[in-house]
C-alpha atoms as a PDB file:
ATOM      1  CA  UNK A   1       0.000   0.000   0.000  1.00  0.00           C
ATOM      2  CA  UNK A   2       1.416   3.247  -1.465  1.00  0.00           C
ATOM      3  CA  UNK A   3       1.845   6.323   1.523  1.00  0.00           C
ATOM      4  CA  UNK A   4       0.250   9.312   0.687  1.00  0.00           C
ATOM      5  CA  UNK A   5       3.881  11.455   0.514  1.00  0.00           C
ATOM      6  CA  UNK A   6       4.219   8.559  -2.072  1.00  0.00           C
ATOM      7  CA  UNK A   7       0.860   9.360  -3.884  1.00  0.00           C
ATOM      8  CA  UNK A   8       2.231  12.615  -3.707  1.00  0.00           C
ATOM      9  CA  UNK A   9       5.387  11.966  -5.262  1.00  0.00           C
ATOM     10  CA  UNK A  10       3.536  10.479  -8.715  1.00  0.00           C
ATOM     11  CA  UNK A  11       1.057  13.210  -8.664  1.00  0.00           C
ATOM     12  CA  UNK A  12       3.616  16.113  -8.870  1.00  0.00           C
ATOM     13  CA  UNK A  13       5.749  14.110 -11.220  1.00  0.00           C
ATOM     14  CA  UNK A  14       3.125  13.903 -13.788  1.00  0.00           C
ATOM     15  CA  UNK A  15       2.456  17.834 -13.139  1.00  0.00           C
ATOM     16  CA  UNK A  16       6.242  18.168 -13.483  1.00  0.00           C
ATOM     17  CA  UNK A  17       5.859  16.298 -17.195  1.00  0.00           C
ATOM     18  CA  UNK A  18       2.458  18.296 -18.400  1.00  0.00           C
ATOM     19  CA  UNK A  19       3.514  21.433 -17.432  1.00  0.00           C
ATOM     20  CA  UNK A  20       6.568  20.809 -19.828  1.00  0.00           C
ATOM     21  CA  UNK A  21       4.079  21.312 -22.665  1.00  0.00           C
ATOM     22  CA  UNK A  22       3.341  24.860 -21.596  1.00  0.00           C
ATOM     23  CA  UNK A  23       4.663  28.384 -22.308  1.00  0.00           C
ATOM     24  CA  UNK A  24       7.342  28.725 -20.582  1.00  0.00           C
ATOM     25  CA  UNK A  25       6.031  32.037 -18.485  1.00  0.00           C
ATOM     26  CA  UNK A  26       2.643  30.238 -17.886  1.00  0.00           C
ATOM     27  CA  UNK A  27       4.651  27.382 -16.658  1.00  0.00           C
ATOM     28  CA  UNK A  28       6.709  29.288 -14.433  1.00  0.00           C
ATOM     29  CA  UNK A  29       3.733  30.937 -12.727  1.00  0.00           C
ATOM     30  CA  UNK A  30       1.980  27.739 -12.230  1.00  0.00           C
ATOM     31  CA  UNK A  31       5.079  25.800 -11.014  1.00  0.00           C
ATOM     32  CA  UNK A  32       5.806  28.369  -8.168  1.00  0.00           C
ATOM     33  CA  UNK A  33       1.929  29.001  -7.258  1.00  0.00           C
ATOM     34  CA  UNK A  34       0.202  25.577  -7.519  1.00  0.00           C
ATOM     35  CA  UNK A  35       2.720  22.188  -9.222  1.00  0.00           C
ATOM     36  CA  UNK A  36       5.215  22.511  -6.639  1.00  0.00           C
ATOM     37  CA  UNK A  37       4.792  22.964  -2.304  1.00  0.00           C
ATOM     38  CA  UNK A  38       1.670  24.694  -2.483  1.00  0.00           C
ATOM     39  CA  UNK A  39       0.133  21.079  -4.133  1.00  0.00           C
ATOM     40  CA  UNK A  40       1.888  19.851  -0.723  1.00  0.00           C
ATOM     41  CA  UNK A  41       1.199  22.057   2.132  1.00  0.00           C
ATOM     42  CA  UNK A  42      -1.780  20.211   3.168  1.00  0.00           C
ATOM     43  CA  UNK A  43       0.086  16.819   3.466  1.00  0.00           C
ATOM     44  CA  UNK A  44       3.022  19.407   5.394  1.00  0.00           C
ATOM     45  CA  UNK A  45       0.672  21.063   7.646  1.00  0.00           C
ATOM     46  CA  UNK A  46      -1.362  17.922   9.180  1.00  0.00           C
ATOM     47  CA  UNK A  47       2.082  14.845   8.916  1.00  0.00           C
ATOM     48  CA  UNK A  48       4.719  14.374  10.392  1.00  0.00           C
ATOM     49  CA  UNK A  49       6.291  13.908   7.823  1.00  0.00           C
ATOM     50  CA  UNK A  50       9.821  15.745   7.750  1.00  0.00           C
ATOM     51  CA  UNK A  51      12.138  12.530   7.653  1.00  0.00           C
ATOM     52  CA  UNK A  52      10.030  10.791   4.951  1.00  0.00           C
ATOM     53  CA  UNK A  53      12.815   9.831   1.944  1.00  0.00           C
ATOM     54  CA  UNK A  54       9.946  10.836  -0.770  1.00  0.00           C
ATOM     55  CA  UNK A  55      10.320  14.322  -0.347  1.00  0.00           C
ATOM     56  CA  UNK A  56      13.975  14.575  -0.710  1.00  0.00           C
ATOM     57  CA  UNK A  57      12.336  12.822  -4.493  1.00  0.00           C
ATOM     58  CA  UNK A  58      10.165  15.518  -4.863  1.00  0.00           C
ATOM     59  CA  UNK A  59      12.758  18.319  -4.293  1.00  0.00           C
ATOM     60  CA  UNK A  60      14.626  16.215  -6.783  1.00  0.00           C
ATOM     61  CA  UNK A  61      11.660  16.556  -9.163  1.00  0.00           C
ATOM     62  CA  UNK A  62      11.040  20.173  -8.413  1.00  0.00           C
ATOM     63  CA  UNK A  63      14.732  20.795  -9.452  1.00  0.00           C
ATOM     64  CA  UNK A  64      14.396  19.141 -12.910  1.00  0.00           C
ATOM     65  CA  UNK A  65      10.968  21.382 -13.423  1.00  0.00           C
ATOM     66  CA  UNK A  66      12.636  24.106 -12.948  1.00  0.00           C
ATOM     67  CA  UNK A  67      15.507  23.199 -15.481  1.00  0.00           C
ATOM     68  CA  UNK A  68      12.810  21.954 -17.977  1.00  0.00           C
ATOM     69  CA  UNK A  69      10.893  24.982 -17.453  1.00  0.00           C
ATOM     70  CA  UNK A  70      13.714  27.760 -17.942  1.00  0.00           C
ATOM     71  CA  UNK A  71      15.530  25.540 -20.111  1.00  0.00           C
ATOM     72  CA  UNK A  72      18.445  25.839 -17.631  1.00  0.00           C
ATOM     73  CA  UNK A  73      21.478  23.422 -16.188  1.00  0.00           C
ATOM     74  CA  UNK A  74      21.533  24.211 -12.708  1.00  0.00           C
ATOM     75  CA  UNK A  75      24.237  23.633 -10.328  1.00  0.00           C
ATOM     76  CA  UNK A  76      22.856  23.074  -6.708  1.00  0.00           C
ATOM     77  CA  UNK A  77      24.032  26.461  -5.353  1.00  0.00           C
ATOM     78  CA  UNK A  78      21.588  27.783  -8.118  1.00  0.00           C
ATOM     79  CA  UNK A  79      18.744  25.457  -7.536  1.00  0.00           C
ATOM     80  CA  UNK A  80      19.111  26.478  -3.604  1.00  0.00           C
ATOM     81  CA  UNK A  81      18.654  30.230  -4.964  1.00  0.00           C
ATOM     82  CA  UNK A  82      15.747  29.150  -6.802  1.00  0.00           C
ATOM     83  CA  UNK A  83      14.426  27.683  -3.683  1.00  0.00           C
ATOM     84  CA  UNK A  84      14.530  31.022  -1.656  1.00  0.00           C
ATOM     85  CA  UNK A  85      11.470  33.005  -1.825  1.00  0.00           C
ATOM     86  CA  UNK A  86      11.057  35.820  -4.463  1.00  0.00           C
ATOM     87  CA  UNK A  87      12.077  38.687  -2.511  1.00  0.00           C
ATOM     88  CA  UNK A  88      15.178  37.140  -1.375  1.00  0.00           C
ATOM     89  CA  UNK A  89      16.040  36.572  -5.161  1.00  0.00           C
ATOM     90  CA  UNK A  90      15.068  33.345  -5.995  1.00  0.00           C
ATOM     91  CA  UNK A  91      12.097  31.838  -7.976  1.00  0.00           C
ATOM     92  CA  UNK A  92       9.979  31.172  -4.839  1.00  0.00           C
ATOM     93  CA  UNK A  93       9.815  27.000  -5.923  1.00  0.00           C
ATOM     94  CA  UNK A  94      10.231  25.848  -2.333  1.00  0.00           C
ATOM     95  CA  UNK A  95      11.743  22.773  -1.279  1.00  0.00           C
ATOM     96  CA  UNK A  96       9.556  20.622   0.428  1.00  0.00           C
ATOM     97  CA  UNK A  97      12.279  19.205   2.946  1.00  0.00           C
ATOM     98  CA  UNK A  98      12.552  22.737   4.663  1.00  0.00           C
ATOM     99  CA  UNK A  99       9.071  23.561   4.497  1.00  0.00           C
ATOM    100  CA  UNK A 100       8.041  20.637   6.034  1.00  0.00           C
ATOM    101  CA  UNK A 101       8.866  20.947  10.009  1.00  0.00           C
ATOM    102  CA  UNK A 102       7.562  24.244  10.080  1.00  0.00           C
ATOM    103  CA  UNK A 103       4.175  23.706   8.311  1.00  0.00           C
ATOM    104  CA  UNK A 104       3.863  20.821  10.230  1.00  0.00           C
ATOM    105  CA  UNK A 105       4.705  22.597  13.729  1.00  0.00           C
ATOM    106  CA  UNK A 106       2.820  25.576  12.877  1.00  0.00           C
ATOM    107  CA  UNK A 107      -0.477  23.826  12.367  1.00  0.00           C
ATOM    108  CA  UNK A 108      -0.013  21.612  15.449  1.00  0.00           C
ATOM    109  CA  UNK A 109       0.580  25.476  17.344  1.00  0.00           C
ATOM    110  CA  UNK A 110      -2.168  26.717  15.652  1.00  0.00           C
ATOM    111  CA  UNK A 111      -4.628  23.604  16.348  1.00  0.00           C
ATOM    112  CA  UNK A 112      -3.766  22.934  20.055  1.00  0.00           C
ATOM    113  CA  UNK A 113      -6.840  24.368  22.126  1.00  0.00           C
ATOM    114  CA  UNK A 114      -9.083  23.056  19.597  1.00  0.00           C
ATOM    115  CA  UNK A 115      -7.677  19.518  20.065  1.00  0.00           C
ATOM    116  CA  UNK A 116      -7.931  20.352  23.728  1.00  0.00           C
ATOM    117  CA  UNK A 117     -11.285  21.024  23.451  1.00  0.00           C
ATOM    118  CA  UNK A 118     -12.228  17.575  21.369  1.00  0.00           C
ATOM    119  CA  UNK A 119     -10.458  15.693  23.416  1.00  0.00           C
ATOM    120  CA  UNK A 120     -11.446  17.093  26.767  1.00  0.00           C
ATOM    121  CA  UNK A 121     -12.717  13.835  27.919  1.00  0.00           C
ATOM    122  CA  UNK A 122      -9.699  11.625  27.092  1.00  0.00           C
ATOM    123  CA  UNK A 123      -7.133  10.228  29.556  1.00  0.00           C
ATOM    124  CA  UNK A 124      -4.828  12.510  26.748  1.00  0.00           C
ATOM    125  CA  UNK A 125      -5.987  15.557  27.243  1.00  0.00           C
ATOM    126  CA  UNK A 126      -3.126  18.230  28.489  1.00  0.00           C
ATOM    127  CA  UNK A 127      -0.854  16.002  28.029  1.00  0.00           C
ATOM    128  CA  UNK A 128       2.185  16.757  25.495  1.00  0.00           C
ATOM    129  CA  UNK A 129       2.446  14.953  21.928  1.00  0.00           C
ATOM    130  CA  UNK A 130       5.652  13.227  21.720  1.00  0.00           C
ATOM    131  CA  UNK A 131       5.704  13.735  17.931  1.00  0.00           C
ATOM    132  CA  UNK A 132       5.127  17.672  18.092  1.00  0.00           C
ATOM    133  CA  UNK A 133       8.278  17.477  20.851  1.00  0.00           C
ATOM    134  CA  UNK A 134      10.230  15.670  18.554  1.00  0.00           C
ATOM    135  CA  UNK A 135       9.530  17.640  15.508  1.00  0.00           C
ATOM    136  CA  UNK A 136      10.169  20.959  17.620  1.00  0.00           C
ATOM    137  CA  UNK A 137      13.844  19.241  18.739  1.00  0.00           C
ATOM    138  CA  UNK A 138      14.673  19.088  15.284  1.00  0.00           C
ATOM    139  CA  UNK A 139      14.051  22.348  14.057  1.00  0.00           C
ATOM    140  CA  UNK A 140      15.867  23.979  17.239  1.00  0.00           C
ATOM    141  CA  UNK A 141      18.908  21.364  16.910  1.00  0.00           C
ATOM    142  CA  UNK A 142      18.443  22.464  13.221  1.00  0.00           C
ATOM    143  CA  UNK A 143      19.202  26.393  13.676  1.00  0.00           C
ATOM    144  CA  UNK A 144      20.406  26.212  17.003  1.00  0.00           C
ATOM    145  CA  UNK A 145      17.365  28.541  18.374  1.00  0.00           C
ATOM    146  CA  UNK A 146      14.789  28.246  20.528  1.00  0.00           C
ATOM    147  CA  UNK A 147      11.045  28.074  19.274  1.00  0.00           C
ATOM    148  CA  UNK A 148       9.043  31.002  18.587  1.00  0.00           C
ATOM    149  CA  UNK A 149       7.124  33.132  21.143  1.00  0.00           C
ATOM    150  CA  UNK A 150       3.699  32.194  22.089  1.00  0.00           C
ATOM    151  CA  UNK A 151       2.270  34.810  20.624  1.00  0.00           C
ATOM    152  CA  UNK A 152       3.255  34.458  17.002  1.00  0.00           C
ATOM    153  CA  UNK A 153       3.932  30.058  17.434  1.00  0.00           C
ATOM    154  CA  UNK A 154       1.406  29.986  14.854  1.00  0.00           C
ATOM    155  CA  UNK A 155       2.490  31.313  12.426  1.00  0.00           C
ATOM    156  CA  UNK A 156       4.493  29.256   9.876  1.00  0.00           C
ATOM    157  CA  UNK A 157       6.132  32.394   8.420  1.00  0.00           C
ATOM    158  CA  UNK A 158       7.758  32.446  12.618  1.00  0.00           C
ATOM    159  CA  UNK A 159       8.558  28.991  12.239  1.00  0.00           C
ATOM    160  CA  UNK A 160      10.626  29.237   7.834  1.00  0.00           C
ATOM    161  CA  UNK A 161      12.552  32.639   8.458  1.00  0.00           C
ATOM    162  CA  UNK A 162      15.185  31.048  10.245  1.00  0.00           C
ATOM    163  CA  UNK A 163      14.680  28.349   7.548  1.00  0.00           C
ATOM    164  CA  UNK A 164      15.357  31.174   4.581  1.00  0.00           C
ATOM    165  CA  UNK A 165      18.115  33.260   6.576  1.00  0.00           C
ATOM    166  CA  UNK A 166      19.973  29.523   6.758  1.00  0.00           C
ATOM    167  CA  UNK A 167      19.644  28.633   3.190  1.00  0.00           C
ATOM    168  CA  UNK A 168      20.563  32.753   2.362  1.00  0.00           C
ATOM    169  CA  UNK A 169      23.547  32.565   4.550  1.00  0.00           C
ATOM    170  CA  UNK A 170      25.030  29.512   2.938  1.00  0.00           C
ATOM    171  CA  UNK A 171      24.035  30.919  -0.405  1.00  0.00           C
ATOM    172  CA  UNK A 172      25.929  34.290   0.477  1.00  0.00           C
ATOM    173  CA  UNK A 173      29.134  32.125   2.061  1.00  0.00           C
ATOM    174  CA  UNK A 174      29.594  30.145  -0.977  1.00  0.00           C
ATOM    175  CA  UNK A 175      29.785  32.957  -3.333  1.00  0.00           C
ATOM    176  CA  UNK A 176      33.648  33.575  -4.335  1.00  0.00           C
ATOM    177  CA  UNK A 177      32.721  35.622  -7.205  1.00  0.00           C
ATOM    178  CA  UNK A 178      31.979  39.754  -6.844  1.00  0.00           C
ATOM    179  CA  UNK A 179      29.653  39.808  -9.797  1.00  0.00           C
ATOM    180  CA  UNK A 180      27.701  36.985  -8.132  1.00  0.00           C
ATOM    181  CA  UNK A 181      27.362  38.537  -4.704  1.00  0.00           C
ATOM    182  CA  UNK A 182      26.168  42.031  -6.445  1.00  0.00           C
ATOM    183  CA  UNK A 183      24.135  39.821  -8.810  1.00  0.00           C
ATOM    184  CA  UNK A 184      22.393  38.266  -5.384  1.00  0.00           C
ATOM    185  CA  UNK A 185      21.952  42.153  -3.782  1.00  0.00           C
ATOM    186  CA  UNK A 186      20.393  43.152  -6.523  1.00  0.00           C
ATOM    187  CA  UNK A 187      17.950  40.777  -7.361  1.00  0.00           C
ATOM    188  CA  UNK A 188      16.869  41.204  -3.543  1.00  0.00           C
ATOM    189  CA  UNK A 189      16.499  45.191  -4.581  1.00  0.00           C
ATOM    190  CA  UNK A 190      12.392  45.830  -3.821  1.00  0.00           C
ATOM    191  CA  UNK A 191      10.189  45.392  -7.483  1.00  0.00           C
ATOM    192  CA  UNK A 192      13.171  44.508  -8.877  1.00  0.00           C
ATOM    193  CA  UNK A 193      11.643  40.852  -8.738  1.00  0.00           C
ATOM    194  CA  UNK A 194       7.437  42.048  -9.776  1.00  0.00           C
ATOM    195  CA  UNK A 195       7.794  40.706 -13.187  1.00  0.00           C
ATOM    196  CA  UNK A 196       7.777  36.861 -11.407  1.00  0.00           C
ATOM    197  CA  UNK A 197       4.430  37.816  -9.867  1.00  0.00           C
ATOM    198  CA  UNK A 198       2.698  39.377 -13.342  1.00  0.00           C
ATOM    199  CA  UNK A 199       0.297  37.068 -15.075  1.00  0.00           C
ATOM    200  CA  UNK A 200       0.950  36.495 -18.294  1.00  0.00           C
ATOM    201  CA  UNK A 201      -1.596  38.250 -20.337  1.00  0.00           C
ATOM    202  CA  UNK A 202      -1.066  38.804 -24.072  1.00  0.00           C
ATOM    203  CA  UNK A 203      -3.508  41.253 -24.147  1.00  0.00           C
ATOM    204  CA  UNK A 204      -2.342  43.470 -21.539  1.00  0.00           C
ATOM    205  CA  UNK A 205       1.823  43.127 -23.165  1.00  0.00           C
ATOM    206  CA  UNK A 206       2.774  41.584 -20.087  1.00  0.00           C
ATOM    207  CA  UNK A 207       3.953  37.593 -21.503  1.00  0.00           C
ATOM    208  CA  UNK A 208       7.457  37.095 -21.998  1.00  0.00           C
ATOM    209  CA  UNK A 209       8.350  34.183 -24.352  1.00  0.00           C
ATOM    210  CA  UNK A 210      10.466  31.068 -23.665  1.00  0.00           C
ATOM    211  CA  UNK A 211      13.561  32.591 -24.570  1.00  0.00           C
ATOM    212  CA  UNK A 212      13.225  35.533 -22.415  1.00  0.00           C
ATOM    213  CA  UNK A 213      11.906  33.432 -19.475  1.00  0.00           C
ATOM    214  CA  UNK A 214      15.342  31.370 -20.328  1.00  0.00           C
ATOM    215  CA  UNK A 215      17.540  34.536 -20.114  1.00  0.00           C
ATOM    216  CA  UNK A 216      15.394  36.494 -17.182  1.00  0.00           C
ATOM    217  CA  UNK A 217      15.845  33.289 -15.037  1.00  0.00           C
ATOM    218  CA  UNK A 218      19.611  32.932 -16.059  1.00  0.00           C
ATOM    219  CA  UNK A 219      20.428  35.901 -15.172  1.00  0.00           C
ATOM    220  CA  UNK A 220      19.041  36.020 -11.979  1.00  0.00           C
ATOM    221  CA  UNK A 221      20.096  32.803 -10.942  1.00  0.00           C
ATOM    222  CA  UNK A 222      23.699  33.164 -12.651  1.00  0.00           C
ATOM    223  CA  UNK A 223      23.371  30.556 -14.898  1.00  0.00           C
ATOM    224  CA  UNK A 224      24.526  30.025 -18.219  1.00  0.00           C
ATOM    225  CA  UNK A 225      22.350  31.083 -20.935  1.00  0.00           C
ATOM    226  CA  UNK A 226      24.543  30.594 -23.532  1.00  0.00           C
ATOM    227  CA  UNK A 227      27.893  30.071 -25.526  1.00  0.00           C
ATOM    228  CA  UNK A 228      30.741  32.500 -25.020  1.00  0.00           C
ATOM    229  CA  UNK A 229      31.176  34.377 -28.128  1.00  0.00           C
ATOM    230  CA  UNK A 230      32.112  38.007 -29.726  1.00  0.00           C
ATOM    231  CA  UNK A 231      29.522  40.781 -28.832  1.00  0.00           C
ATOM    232  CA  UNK A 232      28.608  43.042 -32.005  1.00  0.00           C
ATOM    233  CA  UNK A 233      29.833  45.945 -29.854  1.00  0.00           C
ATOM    234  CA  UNK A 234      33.314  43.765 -30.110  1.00  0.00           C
ATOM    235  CA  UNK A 235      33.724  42.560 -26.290  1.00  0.00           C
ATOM    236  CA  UNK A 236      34.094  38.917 -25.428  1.00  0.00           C
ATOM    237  CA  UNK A 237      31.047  37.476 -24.031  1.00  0.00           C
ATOM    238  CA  UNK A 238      30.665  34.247 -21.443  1.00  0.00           C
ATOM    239  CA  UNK A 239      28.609  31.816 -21.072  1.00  0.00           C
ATOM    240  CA  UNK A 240      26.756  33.993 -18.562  1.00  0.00           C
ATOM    241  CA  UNK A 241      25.972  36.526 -20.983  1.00  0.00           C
ATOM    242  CA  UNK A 242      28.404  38.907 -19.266  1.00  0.00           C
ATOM    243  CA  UNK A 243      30.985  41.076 -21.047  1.00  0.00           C
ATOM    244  CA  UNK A 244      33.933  40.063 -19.920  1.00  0.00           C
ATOM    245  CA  UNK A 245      36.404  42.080 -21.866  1.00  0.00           C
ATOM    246  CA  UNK A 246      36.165  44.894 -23.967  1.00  0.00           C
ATOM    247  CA  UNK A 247      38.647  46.307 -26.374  1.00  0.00           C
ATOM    248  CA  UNK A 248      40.894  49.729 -26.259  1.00  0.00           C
ATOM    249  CA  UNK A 249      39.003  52.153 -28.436  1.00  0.00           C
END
C-alpha cells in the first residue's frame, strides 16, 4: 500500500511532465503558485512527515521542473537560490524538505486548544504529543534557536525565516565571485523581482516568451544562458551573458 507522501510523489511528477508542454512564463507561474509545495502544504501542515525519503524525491523533481521549465542546467548552489522566496532573489519553488517541520509545527501550534477542546474527555488531554516534541527538537537542533514566542507560534512564516536566513547565509558564504554577490543584492532590490508575480496576459503586453523566461531566469540565478562568443559591440562574451572584456578604443 502506497503512503500518501508517495501518492504525492507520482502526482507532482506527472504535473512536473504536463507542465513541460506549456509556455514557458505560464509554466513558471503555475510551477511556483500551484505544481510545486503549495500542491503539498496540506500533506506538510497535518504529517509528520519531515524525515520521509519521498520528499527529498520531490525536491529532486522540483529541481528538474525548474531546469525543464527555464531551459536551464543548474548547479545546486543555483537550484538552492531558486528555492529562496522571491524577494530574497530566488524563484519562490520551495523545497519541500525545509518547508516541512515548520508547516507541520505551525499547524499543530495553531490547532492545540481546539484539540484540547475535542479531546477534553480523554485520559490525553493536556498532556504533550511526543511527535510535536520531537519535531520541535529538530528544528531547534536544526538552527540552534529556541522556538518562537507564544504569541506568534502559529504562524508558519515564525517557524521558515530562520529556515530562509539559513539557506541565504550559505548561499551568500559560498559565493567567491563579486559579480555573483552584487548579482544576489540586486535581485533582492524591492520590485526589482514584480515581473515573477505578473500574469501572463497577451492582451495586456505583459507575456514574456520562452527565450526571455530562459535569459530572465539565467540571469538572476547566474546561470549560463549561452555560448561565449564576440559581442557586435566587439567585447568577449561568457557563457553567462556577461561582457567580460572589452577592447581599447
Amino acid at each position: 500500500m502506497l503512503t500518501y507522501p508517495v501518492v504525492m510523489q507520482n502526482s507532482t511528477q506527472r504535473s512536473t511532465v504536463y507542465h513541460c508542454y506549456l509556455p514557458a512564463h505560464d509554466a513558471l507561474l503555475l510551477f511556483r503558485t500551484s505544481f510545486s509545495a503549495p500542491k503539498l502544504m496540506h500533506t506538510l501542515r497535518c504529517a509528520p512527515c519531515a524525515t520521509h525519503p519521498s520528499l527529498k524525491h520531490i525536491d529532486s523533481m522540483l529541481r528538474k521542473g525548474v531546469c525543464a521549465t527555464t531551459n536551464l542546467d543548474l548547479t545546486d548552489l543555483q537550484s538552492l537560490q531558486a528555492s529562496l522566496p522571491v524577494k530574497e532573489g530566488g524563484l519562490g519553488v520551495r523545497r519541500v524538505t525545509s518547508l516541512a517541520p515548520s508547516a507541520f509545527l505551525a499547524s499543530a501550534a495553531g490547532t492545540e486548544t481546539p484539540q484540547q477542546l475535542l479531546l477534553i474527555r480523554s485520559v490525553t488531554v493536556g498532556s504533550t504529543n511526543p511527535t510535536v516534541t520531537s519535531v520541535r527538537s529538530t528544528w531547534s537542533s536544526a538552527h540552534r534557536l529556541p522556538s518562537p514566542s507564544d504569541d506568534i507560534v502559529y504562524r508558519q512564516s515564525a517557524w521558515n525565516k530562520p529556515v530562509i536566513t539559513s539557506d541565504r547565509e550559505i548561499l551568500t558564504s559560498s559565493l567567491s565571485d563579486s559579480i555573483d554577490k552584487a548579482r544576489l543584492q540586486a535581485v533582492r532590490v524591492p520590485h526589482n523581482s514584480d515581473w515573477l508575480h505578473a500574469l501572463p496576459l497577451s492582451a495586456c503586453g505583459l507575456r514574456l516568451d520562452d527565450n526571455a523566461v530562459h535569459i530572465a531566469v539565467g540571469m538572476r540565478l547566474g546561470a549560463n544562458i549561452c555560448e561565449p562568443h564576440q559581442c557586435p559591440c566587439g567585447a568577449m562574451t561568457d557563457a553567462k551573458g556577461l561582457h567580460v572584456s572589452r577592447p581599447f578604443i
